[in-house]
Protein backbone atom coordinates (compact mmCIF):
# COMPACT_ATOMS: atom_id res chain seq x y z
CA UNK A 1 -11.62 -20.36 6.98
CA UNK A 2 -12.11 -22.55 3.65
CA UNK A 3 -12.03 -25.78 5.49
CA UNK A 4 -13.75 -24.76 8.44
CA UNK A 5 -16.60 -23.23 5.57
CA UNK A 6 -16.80 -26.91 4.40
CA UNK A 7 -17.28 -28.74 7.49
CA UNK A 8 -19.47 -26.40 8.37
CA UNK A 9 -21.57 -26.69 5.10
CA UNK A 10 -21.02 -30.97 5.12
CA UNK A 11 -22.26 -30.62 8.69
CA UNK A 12 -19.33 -33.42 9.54
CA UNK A 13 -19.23 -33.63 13.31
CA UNK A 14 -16.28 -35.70 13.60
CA UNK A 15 -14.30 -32.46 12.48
CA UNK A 16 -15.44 -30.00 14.54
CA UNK A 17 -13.16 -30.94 17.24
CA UNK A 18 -10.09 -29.73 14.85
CA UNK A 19 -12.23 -26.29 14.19
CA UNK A 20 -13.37 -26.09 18.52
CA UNK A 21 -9.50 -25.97 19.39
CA UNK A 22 -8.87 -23.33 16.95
CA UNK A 23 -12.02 -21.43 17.39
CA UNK A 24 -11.40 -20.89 21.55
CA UNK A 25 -8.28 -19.75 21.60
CA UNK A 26 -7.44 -18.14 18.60
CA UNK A 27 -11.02 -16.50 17.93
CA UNK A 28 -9.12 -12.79 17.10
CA UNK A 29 -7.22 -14.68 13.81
CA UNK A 30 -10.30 -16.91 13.56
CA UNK A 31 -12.01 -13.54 12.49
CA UNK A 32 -9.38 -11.98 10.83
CA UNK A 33 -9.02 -14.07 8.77
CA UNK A 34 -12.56 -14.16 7.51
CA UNK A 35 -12.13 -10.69 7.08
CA UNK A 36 -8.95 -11.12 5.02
CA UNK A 37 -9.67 -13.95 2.87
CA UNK A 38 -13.46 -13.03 2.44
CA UNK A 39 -14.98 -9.71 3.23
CA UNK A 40 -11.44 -7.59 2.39
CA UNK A 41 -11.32 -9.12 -1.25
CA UNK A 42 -14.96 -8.71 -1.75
CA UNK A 43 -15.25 -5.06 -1.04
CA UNK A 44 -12.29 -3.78 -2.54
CA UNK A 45 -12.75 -5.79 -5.72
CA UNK A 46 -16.35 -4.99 -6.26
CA UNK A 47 -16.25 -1.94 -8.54
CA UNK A 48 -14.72 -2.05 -12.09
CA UNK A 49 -12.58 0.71 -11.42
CA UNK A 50 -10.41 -1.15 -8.30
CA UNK A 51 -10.27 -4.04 -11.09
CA UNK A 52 -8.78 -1.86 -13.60
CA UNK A 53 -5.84 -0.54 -11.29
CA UNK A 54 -2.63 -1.67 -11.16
CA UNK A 55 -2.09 -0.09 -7.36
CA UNK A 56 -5.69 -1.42 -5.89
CA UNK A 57 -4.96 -5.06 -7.80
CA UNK A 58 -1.27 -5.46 -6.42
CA UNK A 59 -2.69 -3.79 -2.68
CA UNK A 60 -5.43 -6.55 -2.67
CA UNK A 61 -3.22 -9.16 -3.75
CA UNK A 62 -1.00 -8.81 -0.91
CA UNK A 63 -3.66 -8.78 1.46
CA UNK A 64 -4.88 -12.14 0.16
CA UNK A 65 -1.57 -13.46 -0.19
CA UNK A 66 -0.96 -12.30 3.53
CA UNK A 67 -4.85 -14.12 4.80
CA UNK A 68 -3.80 -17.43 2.88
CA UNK A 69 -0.81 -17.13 5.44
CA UNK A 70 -2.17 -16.52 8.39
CA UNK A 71 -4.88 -19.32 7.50
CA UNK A 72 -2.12 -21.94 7.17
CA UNK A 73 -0.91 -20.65 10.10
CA UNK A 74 -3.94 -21.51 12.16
CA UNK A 75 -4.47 -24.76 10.38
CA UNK A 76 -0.75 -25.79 11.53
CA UNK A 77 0.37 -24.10 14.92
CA UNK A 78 -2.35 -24.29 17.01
CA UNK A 79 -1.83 -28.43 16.88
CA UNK A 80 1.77 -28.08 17.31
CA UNK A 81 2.01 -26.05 19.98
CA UNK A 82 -1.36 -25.97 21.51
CA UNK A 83 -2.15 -22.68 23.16
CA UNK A 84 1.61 -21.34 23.30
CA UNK A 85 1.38 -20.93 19.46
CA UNK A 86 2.53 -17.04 19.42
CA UNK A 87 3.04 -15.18 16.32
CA UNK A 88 7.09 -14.52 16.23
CA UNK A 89 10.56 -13.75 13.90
CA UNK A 90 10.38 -17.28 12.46
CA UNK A 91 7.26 -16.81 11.20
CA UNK A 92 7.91 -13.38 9.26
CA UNK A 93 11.65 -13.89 8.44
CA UNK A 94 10.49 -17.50 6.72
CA UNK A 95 8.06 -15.98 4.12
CA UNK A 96 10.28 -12.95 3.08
CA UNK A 97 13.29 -15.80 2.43
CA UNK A 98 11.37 -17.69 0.15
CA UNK A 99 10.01 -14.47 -1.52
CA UNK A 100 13.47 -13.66 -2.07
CA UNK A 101 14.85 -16.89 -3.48
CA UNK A 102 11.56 -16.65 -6.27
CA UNK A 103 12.46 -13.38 -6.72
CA UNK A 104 16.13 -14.04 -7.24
CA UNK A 105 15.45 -17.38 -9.57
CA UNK A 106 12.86 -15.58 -11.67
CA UNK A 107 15.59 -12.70 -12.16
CA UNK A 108 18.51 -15.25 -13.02
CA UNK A 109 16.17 -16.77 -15.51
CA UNK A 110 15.19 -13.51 -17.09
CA UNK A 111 18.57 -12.43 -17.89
CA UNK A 112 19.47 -15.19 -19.70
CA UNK A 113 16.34 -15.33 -22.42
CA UNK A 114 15.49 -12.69 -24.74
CA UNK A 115 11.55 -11.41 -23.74
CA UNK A 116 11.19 -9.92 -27.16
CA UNK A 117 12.14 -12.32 -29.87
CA UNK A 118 14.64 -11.14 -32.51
CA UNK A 119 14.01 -11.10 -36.40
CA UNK A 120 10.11 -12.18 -35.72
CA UNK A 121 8.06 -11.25 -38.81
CA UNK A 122 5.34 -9.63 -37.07
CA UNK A 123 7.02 -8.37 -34.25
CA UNK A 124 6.13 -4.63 -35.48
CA UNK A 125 2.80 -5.51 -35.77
CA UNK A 126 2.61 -7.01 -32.36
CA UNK A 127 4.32 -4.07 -30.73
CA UNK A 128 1.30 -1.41 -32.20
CA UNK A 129 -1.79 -4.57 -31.24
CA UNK A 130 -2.46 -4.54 -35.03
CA UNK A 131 -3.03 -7.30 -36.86
């Protein structure tokens, strides 16, 4: 949806053959993701108290995360595979394996540091956001 927002905004009509394939057969995620990437985070984020909530803030997060997806997705499959491009068990298991290796790097790397430093002088101070 980005790219196709500045094409459409550069009016550059050597690109819109990229966006036409896309656009005809794949109009349902063509939508979507509009929906996801645009109107979703717009909505939900728009009062102060969704911005202030851990819950709403990780809920829209994944819902961006999961339109930044599918918009690669579009931008890649559809000229690979032309109209056979079907959403499958590749495409879900390959996303959660990556998640999973960050996940299990970040962890590693955790355990071995300290994330509160020992014998700092104003560590007490710190800890009660006085200064």
């Amino acid at each position: 949806f980005c790219q196709f927002m500045l094409i459409w905004y550069a009016n550059i009509p050597e690109e819109t053959m990229y966006f036409r394939q896309r656009y005809d057969h794949f109009m349902w995620m063509f939508y979507g993701i509009f929906i996801l990437n645009f109107v979703t985070p717009f909505l939900v984020f728009m009062s102060r108290d969704a911005k202030r909530r851990v819950q709403i803030l990780v809920i829209g997060a994944l819902i961006i995360i999961f339109g930044h997806f599918m918009d690669f997705y579009l931008m890649v499959m559809p000229g690979t595979l032309g109209t056979n491009a079907r959403f499958g068990l590749v495409e879900i298991v390959t996303p959660m394996f990556f998640i999973g290796l960050f996940i299990y790097v970040v962890s590693v790397h955790l355990s071995k540091a300290n994330l509160v430093p020992k014998h700092h002088p104003f560590l007490q101070e710190s800890m009660h956001h006085t200064t």
